[in-house]
N, C-alpha and C. Protein backbone atom coordinates (compact mmCIF):
# COMPACT_ATOMS: atom_id res chain seq x y z
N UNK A 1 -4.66 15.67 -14.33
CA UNK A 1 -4.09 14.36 -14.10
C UNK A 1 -5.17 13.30 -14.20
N UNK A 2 -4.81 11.81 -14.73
CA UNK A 2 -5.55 10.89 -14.61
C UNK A 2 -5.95 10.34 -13.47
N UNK A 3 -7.74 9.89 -13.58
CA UNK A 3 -7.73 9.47 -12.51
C UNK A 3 -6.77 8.15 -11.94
N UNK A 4 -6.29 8.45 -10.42
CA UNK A 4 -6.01 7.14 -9.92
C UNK A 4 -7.00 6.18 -8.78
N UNK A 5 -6.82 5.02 -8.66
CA UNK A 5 -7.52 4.26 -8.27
C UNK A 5 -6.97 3.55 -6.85
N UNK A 6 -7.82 4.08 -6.06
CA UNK A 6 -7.82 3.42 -4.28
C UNK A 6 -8.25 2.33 -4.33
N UNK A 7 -7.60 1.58 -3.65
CA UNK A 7 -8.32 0.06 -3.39
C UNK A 7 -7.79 -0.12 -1.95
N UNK A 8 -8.77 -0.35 -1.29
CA UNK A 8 -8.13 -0.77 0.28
C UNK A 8 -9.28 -1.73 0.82
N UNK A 9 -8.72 -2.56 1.98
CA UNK A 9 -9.69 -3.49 2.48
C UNK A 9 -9.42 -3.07 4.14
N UNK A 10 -10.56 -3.43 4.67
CA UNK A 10 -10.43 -3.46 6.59
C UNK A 10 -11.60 -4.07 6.95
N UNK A 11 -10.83 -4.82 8.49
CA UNK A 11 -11.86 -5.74 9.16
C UNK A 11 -12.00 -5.16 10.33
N UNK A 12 -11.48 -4.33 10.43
CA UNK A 12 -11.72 -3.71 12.08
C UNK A 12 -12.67 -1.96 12.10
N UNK A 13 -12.05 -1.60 10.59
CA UNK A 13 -12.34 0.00 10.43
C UNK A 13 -11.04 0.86 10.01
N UNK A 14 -9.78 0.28 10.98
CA UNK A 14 -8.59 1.33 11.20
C UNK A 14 -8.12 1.27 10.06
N UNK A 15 -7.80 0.89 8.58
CA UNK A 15 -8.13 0.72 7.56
C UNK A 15 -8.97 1.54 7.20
N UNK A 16 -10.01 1.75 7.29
CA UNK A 16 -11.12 2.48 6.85
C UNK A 16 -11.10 3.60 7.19
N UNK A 17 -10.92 4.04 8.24
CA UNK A 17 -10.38 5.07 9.13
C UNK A 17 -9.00 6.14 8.25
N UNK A 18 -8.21 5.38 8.47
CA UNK A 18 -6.84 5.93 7.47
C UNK A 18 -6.58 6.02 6.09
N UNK A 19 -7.98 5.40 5.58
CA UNK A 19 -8.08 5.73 4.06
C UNK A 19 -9.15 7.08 3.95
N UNK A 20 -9.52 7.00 4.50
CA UNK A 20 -10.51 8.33 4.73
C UNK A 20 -9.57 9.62 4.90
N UNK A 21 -8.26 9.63 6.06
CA UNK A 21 -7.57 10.46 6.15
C UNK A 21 -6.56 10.77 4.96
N UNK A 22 -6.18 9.76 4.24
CA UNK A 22 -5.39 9.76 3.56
C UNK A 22 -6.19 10.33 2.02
N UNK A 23 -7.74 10.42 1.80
CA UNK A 23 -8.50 10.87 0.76
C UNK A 23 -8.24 12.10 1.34
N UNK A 24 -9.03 13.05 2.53
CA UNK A 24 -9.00 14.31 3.05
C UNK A 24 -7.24 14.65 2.45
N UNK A 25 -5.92 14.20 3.24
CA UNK A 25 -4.60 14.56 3.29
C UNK A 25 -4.23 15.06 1.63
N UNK A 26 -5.11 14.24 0.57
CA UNK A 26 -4.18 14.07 -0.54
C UNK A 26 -4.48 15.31 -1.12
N UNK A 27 -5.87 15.75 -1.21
CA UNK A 27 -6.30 17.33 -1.40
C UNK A 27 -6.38 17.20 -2.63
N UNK A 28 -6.39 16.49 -3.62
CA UNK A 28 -7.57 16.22 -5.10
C UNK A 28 -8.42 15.48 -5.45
N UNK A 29 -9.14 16.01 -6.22
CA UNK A 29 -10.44 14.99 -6.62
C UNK A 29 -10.20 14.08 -7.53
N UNK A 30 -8.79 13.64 -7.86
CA UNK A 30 -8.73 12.19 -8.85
C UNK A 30 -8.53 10.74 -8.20
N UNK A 31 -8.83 11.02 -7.04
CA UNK A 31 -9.08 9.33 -6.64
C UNK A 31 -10.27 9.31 -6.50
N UNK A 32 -10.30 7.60 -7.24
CA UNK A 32 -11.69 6.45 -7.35
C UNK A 32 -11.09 5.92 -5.97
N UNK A 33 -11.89 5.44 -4.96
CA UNK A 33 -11.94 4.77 -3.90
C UNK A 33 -12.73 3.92 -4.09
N UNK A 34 -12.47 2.39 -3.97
CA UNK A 34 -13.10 1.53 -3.63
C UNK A 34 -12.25 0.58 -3.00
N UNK A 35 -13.46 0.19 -1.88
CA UNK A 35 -13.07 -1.36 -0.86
C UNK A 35 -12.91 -2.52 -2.07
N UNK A 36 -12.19 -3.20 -1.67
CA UNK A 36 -11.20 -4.45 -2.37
C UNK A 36 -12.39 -5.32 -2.22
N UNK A 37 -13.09 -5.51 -1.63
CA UNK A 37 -14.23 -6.56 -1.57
C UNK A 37 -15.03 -6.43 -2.34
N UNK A 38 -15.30 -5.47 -2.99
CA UNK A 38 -16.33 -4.83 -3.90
C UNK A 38 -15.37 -4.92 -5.52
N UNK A 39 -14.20 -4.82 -5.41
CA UNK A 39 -13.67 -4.97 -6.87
C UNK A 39 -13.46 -5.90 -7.88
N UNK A 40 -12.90 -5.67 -9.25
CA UNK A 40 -12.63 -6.97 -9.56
C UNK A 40 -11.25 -6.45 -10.66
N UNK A 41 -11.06 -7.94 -10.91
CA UNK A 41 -9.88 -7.56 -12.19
C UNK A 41 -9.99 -6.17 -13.20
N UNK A 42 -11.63 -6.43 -13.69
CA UNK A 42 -11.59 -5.23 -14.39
C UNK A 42 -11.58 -3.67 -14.34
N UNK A 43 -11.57 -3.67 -12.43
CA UNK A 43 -11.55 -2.12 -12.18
C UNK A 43 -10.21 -1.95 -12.12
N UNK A 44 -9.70 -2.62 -11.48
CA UNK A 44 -7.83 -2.48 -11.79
C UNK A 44 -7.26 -1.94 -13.09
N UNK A 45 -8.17 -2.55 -14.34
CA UNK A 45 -7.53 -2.34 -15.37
C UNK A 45 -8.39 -0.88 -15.75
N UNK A 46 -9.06 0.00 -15.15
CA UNK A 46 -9.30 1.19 -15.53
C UNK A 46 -8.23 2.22 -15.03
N UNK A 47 -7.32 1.69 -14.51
CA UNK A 47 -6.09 2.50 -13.93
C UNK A 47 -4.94 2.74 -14.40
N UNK A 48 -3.97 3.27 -14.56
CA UNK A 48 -2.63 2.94 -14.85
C UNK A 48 -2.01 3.45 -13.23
N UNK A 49 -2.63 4.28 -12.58
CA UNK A 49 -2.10 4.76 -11.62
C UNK A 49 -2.53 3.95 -9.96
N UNK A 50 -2.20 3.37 -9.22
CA UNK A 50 -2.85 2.88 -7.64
C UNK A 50 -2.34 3.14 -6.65
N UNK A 51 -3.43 3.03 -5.94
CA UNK A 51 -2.95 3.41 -4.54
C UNK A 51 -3.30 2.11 -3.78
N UNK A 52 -3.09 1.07 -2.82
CA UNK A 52 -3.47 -0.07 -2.44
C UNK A 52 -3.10 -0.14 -0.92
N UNK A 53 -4.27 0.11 -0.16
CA UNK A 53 -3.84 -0.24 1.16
C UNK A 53 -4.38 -1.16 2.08
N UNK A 54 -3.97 -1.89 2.83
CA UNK A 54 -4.51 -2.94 3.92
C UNK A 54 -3.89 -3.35 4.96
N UNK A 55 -4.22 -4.01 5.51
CA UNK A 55 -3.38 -4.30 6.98
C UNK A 55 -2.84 -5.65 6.54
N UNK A 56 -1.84 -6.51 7.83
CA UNK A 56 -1.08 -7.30 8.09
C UNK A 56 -1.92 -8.08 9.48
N UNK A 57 -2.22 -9.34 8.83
CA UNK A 57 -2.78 -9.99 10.11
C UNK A 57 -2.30 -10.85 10.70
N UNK A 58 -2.19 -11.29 11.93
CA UNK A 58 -1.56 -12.49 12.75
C UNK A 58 -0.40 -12.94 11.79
N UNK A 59 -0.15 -14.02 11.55
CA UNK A 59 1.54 -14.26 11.33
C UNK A 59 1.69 -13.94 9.41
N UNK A 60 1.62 -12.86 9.42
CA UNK A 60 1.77 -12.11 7.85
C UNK A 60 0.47 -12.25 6.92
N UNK A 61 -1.12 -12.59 7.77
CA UNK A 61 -1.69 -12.77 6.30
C UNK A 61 -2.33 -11.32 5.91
N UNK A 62 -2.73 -11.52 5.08
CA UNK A 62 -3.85 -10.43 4.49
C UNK A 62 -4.58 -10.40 4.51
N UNK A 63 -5.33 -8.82 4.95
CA UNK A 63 -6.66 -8.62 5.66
C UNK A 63 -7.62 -9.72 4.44
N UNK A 64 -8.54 -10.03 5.16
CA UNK A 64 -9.25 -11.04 4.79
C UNK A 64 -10.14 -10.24 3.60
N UNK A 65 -10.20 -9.42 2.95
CA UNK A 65 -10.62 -8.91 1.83
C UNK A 65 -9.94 -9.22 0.64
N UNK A 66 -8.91 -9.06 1.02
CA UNK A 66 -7.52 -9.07 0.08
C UNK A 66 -6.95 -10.53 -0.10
N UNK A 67 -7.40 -11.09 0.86
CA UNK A 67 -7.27 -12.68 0.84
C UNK A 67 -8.22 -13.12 0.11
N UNK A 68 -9.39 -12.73 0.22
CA UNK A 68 -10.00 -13.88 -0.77
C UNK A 68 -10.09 -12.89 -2.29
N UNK A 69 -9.31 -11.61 -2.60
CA UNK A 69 -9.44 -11.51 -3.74
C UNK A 69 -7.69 -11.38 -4.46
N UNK A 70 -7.04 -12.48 -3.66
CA UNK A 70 -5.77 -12.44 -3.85
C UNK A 70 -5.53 -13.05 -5.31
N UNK A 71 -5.92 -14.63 -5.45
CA UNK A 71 -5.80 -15.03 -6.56
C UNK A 71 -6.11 -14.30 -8.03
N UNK A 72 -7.82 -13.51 -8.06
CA UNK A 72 -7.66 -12.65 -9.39
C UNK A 72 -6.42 -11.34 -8.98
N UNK A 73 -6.22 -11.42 -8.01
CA UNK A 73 -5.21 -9.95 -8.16
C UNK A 73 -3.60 -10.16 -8.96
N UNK A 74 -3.47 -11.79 -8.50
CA UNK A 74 -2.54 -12.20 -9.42
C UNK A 74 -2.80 -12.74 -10.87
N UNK A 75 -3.70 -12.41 -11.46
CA UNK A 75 -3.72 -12.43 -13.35
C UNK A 75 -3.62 -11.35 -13.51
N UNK A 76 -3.65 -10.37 -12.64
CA UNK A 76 -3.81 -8.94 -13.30
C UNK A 76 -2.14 -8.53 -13.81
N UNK A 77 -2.41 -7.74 -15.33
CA UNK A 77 -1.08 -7.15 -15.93
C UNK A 77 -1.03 -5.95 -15.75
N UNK A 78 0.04 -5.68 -14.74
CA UNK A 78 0.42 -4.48 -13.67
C UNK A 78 1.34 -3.75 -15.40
N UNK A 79 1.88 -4.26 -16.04
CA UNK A 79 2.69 -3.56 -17.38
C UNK A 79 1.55 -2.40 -17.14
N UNK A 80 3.25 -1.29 -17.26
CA UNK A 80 2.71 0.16 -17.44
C UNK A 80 2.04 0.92 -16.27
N UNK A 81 1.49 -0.04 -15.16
CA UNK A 81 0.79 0.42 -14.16
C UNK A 81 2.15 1.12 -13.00
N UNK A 82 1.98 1.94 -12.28
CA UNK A 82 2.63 2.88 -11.54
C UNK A 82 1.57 2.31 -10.17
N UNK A 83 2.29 1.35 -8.77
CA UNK A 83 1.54 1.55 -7.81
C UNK A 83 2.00 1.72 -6.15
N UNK A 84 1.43 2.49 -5.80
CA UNK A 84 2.20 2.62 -4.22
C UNK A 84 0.93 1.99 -3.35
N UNK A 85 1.55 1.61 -1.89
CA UNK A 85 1.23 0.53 -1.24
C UNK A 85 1.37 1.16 0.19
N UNK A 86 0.43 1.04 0.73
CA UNK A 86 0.11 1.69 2.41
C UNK A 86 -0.09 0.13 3.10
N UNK A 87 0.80 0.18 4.27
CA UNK A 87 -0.07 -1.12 4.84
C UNK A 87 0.26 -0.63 6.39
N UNK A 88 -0.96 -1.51 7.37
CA UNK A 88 -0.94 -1.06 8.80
C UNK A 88 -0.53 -2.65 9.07
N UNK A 89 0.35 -2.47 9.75
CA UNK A 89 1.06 -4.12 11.22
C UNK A 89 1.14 -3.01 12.48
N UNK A 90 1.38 -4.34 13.05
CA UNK A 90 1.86 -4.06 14.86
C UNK A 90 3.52 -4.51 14.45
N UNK A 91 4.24 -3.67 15.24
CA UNK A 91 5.88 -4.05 14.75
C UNK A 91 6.21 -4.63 16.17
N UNK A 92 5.61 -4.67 17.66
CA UNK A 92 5.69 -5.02 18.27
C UNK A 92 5.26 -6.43 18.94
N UNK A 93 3.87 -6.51 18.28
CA UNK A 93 2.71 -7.89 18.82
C UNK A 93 3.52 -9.19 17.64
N UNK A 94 3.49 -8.08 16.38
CA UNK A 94 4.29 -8.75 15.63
C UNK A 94 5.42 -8.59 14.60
N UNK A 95 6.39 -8.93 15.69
CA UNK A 95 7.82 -7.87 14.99
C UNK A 95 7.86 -8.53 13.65
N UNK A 96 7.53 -9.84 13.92
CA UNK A 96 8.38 -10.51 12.59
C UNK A 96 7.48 -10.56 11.43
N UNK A 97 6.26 -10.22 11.19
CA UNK A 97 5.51 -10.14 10.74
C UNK A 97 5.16 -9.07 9.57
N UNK A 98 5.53 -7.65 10.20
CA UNK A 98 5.49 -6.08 10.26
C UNK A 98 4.65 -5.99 8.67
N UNK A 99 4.02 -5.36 8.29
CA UNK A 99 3.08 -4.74 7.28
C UNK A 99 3.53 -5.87 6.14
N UNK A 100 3.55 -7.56 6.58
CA UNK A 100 3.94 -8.25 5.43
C UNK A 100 3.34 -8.32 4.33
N UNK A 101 1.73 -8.06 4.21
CA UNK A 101 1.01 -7.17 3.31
C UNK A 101 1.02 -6.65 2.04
N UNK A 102 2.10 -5.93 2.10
CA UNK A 102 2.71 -4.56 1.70
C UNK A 102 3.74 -5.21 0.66
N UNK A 103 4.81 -6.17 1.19
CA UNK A 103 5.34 -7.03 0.44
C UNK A 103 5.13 -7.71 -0.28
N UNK A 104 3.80 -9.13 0.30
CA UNK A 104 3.25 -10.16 -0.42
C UNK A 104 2.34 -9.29 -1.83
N UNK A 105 2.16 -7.96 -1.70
CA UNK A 105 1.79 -7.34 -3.07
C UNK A 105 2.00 -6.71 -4.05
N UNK A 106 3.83 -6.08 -3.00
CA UNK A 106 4.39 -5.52 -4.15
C UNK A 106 5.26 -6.51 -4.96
N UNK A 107 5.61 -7.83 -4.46
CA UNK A 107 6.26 -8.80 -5.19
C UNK A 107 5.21 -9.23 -6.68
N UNK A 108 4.17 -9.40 -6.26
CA UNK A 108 2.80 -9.79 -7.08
C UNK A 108 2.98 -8.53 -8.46
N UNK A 109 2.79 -7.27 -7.66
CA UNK A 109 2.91 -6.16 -8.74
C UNK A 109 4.54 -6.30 -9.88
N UNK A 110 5.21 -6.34 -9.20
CA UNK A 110 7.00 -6.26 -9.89
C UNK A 110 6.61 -7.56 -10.47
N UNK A 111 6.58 -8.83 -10.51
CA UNK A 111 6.46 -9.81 -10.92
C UNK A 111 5.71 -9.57 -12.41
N UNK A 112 4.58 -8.93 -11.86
CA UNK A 112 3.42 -8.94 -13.46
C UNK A 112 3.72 -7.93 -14.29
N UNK A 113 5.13 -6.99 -14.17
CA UNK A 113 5.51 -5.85 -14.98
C UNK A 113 5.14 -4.34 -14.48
N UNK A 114 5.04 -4.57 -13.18
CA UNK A 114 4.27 -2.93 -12.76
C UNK A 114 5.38 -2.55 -12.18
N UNK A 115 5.48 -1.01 -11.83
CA UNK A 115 6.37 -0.14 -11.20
C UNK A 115 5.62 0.12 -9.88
N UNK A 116 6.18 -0.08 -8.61
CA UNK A 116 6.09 -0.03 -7.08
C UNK A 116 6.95 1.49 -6.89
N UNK A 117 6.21 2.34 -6.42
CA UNK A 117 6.66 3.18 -6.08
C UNK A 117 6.48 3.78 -4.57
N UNK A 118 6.84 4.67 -4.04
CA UNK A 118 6.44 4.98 -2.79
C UNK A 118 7.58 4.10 -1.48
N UNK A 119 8.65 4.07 -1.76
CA UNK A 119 9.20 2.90 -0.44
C UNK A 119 9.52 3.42 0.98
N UNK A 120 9.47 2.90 1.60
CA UNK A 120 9.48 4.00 2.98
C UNK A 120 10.52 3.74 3.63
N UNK A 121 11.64 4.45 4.25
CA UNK A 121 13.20 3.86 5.62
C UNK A 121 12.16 2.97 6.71
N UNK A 122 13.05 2.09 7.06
CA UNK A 122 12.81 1.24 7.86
C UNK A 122 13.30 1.93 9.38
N UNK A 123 13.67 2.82 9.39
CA UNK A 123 14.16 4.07 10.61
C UNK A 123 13.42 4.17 11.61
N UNK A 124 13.95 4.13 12.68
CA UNK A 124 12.67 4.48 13.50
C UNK A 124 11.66 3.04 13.78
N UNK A 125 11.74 2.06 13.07
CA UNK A 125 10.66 0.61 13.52
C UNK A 125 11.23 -0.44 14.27
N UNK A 126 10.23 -0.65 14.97
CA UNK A 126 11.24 -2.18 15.74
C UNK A 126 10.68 -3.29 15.43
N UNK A 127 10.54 -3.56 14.16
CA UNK A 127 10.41 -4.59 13.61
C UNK A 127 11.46 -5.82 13.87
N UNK A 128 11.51 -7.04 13.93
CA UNK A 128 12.19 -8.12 13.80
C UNK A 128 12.86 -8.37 11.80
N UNK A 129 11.64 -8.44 11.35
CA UNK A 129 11.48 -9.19 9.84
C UNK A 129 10.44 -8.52 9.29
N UNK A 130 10.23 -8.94 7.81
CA UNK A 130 9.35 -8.33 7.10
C UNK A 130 9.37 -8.68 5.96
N UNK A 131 8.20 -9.36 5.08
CA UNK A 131 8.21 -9.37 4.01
C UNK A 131 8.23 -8.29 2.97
N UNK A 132 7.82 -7.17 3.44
CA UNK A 132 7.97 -5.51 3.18
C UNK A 132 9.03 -5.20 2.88
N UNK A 133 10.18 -5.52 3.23
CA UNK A 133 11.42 -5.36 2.84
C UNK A 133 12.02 -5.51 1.77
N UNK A 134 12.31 -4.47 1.25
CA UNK A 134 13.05 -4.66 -0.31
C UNK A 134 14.72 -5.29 -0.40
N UNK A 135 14.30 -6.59 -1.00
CA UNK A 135 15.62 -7.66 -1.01
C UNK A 135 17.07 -7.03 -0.93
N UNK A 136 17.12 -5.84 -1.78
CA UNK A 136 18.30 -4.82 -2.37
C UNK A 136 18.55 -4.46 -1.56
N UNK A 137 17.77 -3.56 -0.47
CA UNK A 137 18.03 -2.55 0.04
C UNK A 137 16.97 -2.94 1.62
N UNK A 138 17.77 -3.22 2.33
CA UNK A 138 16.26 -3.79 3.60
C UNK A 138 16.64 -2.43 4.56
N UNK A 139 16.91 -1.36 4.06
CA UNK A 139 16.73 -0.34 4.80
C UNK A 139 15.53 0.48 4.16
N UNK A 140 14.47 -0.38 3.50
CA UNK A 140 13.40 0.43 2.82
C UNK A 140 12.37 -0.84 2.95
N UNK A 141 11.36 -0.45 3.47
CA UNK A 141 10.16 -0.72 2.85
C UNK A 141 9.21 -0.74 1.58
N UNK A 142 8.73 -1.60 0.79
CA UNK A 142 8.09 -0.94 -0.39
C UNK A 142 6.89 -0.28 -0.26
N UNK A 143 6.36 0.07 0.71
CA UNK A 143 5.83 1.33 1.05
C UNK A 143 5.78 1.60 2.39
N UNK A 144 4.41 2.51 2.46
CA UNK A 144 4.27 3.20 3.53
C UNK A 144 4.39 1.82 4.98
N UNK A 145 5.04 2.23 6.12
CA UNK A 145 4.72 1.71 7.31
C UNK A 145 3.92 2.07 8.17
N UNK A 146 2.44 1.88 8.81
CA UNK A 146 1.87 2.22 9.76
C UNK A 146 1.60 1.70 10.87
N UNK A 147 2.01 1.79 12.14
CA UNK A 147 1.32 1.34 13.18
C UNK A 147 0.83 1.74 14.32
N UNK A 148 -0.54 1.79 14.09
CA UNK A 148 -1.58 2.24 14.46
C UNK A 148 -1.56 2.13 16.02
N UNK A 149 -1.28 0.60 16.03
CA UNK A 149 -1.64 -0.02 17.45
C UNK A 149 -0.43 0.93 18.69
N UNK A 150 0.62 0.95 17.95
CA UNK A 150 1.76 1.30 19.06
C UNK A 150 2.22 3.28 18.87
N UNK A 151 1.94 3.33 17.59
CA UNK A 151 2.48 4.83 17.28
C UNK A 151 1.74 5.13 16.31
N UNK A 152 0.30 5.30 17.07
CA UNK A 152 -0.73 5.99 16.67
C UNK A 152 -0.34 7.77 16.18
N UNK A 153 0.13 7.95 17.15
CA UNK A 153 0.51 9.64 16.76
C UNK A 153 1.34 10.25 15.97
N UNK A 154 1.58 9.16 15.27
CA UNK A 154 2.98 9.12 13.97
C UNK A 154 1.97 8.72 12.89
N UNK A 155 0.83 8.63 12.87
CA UNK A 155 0.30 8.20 11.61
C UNK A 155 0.47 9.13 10.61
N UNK A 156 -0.76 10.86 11.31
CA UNK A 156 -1.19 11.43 10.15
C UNK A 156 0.34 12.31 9.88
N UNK A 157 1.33 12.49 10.40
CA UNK A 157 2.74 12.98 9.61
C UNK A 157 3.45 12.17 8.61
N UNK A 158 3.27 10.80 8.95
CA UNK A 158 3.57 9.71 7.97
C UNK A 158 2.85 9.56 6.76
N UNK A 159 1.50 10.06 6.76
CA UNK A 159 0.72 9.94 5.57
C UNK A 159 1.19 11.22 5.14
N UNK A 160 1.22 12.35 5.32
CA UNK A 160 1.70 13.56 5.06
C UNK A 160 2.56 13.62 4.28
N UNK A 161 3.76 13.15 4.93
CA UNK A 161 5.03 12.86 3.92
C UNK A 161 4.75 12.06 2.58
N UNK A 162 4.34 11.30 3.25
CA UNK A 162 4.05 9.82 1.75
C UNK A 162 3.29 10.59 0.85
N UNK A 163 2.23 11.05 1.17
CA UNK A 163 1.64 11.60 -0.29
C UNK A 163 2.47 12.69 -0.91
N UNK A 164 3.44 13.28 -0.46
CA UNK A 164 3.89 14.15 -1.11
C UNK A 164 5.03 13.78 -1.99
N UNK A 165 5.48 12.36 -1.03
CA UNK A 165 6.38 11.43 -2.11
C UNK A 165 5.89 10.94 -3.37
N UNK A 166 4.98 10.52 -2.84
CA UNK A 166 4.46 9.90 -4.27
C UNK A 166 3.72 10.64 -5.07
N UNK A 167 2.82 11.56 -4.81
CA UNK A 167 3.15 12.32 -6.06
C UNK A 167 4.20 12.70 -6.51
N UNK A 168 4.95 13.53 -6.22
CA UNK A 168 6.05 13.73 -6.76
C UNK A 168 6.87 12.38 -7.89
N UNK A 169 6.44 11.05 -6.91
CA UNK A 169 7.08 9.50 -7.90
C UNK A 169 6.16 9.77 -9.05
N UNK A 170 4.78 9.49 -8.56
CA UNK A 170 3.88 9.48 -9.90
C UNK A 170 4.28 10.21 -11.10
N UNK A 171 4.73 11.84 -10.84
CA UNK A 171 4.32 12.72 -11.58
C UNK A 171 5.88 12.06 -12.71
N UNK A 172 6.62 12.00 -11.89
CA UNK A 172 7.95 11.99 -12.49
C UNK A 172 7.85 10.67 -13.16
N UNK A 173 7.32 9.81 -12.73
CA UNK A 173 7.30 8.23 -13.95
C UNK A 173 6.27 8.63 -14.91
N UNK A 174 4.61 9.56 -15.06
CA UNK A 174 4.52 10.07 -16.26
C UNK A 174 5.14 11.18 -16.73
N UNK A 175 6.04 11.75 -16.23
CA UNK A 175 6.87 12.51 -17.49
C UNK A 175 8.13 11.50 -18.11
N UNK A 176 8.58 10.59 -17.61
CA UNK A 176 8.93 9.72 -18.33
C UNK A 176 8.46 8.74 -19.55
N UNK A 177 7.50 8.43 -18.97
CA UNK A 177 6.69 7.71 -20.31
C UNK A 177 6.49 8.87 -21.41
């Protein structure tokens, strides 16, 4: 398989922390990992495949990595690109808020021609709102939901599942192409 490409940002660690678990969980050697602060347009475009994770800060912004490399992330042409999306919120501190993240990037991705894969049930969260929420269907997330802060012990089964989803998405959108 081709390599795919990690990009995640964190200001605290827990981010850093759960991308680490989620490299160990996935159990192959084709992810490139790199912090979002360190990237640029042109490593994106060594991918067709991503993985993109970050947190949700105070009233929906983005971890501050991802914030200041928001603007080149929007020239980038997602056409052809396949990407799933991990994000950590508090669904409690901030219901209305919840992994808005996750949203504000998969709109960015669908917008520029890319395929978002990976969406997660909204089951189980006590979220208020969410930009995460897929317009169609707001019983899904466009990806993974984590929160760390309140249901820490639901993480590493949640990553568990997800990677096995999405491979499985991945594999099946390149046997389509």
């Amino acid at each position: 398989m081709k390599k795919i490409g990690l990009f995640y940002g964190s200001d605290t660690g827990v981010t850093d922390d759960i991308t680490r678990d989620f490299v160990t969980f996935w159990e192959d050697d084709n992810l490139e990992v790199m912090e979002i602060g360190d990237a640029s347009v042109d490593d994106f475009n060594e991918y067709d495949t991503l993985i993109l994770g970050l947190s949700t800060w105070y009233d929906g912004d983005l971890q501050s990595d991802w914030e200041d490399f928001f603007d080149d992330f929007q020239t980038i042409d997602f056409t052809d690109k396949t990407v799933a999306i991990y994000g950590l919120g508090d669904q409690i501190g901030y219901a209305e808020y919840f992994i808005d993240g996750v949203g504000i990037l998969a709109k960015v991705i669908i917008e520029k021609g890319g395929t978002v894969v990976g969406y997660w049930p909204t089951e189980g969260y006590r979220h208020t709102d969410s930009v995460a929420l897929i317009e169609d269907n707001e019983d899904m997330f466009y990806g993974l939901a984590l929160d760390h802060d309140n249901e820490s012990q639901l993480t590493d089964e949640r990553l568990k599942a997800w990677i096995i989803q999405i491979k499985k998405e991945f594999n099946q959108v390149l046997q389509e192409a």
